[in-house]
C-alpha atoms as a PDB file:
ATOM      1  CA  UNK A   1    -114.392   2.423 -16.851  1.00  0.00           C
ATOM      2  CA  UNK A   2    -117.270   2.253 -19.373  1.00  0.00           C
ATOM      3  CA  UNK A   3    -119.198   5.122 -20.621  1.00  0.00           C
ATOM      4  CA  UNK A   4    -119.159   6.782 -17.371  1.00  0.00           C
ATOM      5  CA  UNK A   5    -115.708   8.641 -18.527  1.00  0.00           C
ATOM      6  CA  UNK A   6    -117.206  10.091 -20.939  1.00  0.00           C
ATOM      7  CA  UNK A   7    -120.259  11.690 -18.598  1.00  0.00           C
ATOM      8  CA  UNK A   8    -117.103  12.310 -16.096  1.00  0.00           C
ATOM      9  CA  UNK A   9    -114.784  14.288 -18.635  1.00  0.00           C
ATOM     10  CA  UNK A  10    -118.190  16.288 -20.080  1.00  0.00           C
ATOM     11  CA  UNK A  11    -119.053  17.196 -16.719  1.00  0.00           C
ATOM     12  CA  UNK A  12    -115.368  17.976 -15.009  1.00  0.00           C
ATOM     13  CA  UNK A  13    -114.503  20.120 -18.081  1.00  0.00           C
ATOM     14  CA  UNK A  14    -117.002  20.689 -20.803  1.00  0.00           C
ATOM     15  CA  UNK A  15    -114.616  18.824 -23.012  1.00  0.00           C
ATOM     16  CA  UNK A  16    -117.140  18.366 -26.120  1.00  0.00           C
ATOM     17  CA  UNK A  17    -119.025  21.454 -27.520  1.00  0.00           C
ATOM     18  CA  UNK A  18    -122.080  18.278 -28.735  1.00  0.00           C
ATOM     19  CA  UNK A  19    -122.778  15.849 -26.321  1.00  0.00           C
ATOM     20  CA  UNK A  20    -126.042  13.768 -26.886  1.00  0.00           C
ATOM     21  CA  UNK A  21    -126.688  10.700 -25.091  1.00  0.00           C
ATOM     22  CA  UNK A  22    -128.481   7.714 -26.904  1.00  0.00           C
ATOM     23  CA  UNK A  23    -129.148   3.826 -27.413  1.00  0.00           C
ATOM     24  CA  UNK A  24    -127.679   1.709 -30.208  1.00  0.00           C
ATOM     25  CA  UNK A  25    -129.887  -1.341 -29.424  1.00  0.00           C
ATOM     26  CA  UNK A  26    -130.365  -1.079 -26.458  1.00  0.00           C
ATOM     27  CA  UNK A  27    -126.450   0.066 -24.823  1.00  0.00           C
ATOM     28  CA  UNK A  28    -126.320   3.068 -23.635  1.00  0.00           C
ATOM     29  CA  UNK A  29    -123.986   5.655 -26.242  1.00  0.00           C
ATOM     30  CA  UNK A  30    -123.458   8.951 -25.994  1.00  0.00           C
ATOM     31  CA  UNK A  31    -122.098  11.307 -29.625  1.00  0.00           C
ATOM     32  CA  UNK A  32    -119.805  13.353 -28.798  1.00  0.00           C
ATOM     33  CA  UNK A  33    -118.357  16.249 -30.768  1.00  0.00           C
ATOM     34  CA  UNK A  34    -115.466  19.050 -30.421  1.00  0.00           C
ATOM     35  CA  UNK A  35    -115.544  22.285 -32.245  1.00  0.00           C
ATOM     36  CA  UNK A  36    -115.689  21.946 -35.864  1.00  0.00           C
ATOM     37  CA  UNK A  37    -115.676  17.899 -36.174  1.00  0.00           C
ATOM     38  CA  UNK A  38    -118.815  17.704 -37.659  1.00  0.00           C
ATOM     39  CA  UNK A  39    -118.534  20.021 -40.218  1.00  0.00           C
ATOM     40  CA  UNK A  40    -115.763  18.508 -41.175  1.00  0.00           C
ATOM     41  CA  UNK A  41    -117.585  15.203 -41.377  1.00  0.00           C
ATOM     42  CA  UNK A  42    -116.127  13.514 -38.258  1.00  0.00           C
ATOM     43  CA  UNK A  43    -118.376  11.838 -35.610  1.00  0.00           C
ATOM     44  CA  UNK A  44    -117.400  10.343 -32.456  1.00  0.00           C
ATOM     45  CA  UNK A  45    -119.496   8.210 -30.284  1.00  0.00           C
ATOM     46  CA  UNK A  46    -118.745   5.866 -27.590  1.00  0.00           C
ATOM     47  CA  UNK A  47    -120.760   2.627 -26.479  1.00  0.00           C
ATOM     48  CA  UNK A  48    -121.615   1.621 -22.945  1.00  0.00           C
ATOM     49  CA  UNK A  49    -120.904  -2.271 -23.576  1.00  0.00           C
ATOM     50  CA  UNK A  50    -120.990  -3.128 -19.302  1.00  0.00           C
ATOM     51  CA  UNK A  51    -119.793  -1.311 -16.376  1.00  0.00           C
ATOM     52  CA  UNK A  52    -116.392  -1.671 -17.152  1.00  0.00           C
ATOM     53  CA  UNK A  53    -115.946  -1.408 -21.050  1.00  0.00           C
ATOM     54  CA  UNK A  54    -117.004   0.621 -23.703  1.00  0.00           C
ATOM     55  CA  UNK A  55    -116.079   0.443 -27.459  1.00  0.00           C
ATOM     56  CA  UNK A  56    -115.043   4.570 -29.199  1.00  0.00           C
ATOM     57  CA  UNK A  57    -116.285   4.780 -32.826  1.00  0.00           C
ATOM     58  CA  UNK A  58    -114.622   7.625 -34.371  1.00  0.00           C
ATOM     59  CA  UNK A  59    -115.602   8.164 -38.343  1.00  0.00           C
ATOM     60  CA  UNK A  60    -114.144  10.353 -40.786  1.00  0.00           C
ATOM     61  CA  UNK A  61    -115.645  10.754 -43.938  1.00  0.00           C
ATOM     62  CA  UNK A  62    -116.592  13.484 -46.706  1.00  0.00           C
ATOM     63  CA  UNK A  63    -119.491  14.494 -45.452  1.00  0.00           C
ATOM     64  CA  UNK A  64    -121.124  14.765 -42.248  1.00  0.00           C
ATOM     65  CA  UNK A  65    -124.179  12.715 -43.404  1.00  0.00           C
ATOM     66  CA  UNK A  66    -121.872   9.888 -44.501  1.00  0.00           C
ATOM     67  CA  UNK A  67    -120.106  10.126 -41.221  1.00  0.00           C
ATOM     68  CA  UNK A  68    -123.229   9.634 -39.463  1.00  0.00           C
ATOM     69  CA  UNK A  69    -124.415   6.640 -41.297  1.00  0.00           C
ATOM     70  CA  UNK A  70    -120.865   4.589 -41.293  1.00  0.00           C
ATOM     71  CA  UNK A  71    -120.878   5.387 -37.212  1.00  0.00           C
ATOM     72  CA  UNK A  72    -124.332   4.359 -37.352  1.00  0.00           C
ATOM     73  CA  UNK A  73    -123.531   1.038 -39.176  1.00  0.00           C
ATOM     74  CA  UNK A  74    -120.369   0.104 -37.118  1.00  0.00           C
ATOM     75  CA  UNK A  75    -121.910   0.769 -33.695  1.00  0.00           C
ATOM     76  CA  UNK A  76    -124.450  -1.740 -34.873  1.00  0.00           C
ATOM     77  CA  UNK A  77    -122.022  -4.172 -35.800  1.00  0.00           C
ATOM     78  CA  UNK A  78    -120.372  -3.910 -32.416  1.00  0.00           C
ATOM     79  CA  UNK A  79    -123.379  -3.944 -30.523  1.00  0.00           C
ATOM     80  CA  UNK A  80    -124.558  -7.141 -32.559  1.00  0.00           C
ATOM     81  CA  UNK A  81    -120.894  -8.945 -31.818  1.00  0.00           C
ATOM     82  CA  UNK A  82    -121.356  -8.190 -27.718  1.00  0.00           C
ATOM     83  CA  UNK A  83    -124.734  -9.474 -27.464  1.00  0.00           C
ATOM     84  CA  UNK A  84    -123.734 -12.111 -29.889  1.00  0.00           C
ATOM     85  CA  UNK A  85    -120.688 -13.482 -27.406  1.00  0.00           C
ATOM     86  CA  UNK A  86    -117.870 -12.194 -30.153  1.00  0.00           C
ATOM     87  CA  UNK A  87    -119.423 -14.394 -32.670  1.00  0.00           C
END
């Protein structure tokens, strides 16, 4: 289903209290964030990889700014393997 369940489930029910779309090299992402997760140095974000697929990169970590950067890091990482083929 891609990243379009994630607009779907936002829009149907206000599911996440943060929702921010975004790139990660170009694919489309979109954070999203329930009550209290990021205080509590959680992030979620999901990655539009095609029409059909998306990869979920959900962090948790001591801080919030920690969180951030390892989500930052892996969504790079899996952005760099789909463009890449899986190699």
């Amino acid at each position: 289903m891609g990243i379009d369940a994630q607009y779907k489930k936002q829009k149907m029910i206000h599911f996440y209290t943060k929702f921010e779309p975004t790139t990660i090299n170009g694919y489309p992402a979109v954070n999203t964030t329930k009550a209290n997760d990021e205080k509590d140095g959680r992030t979620s974000l999901t990655i539009g990889l095609n029409d059909h697929e998306s990869a979920d990169v959900q962090v948790i970590a001591r801080t919030p700014g920690e969180a951030k950067k390892i989500t930052d890091a892996v969504a790079k990482a899996i952005v760099d393997t789909a463009r890449s083929g899986g190699k």
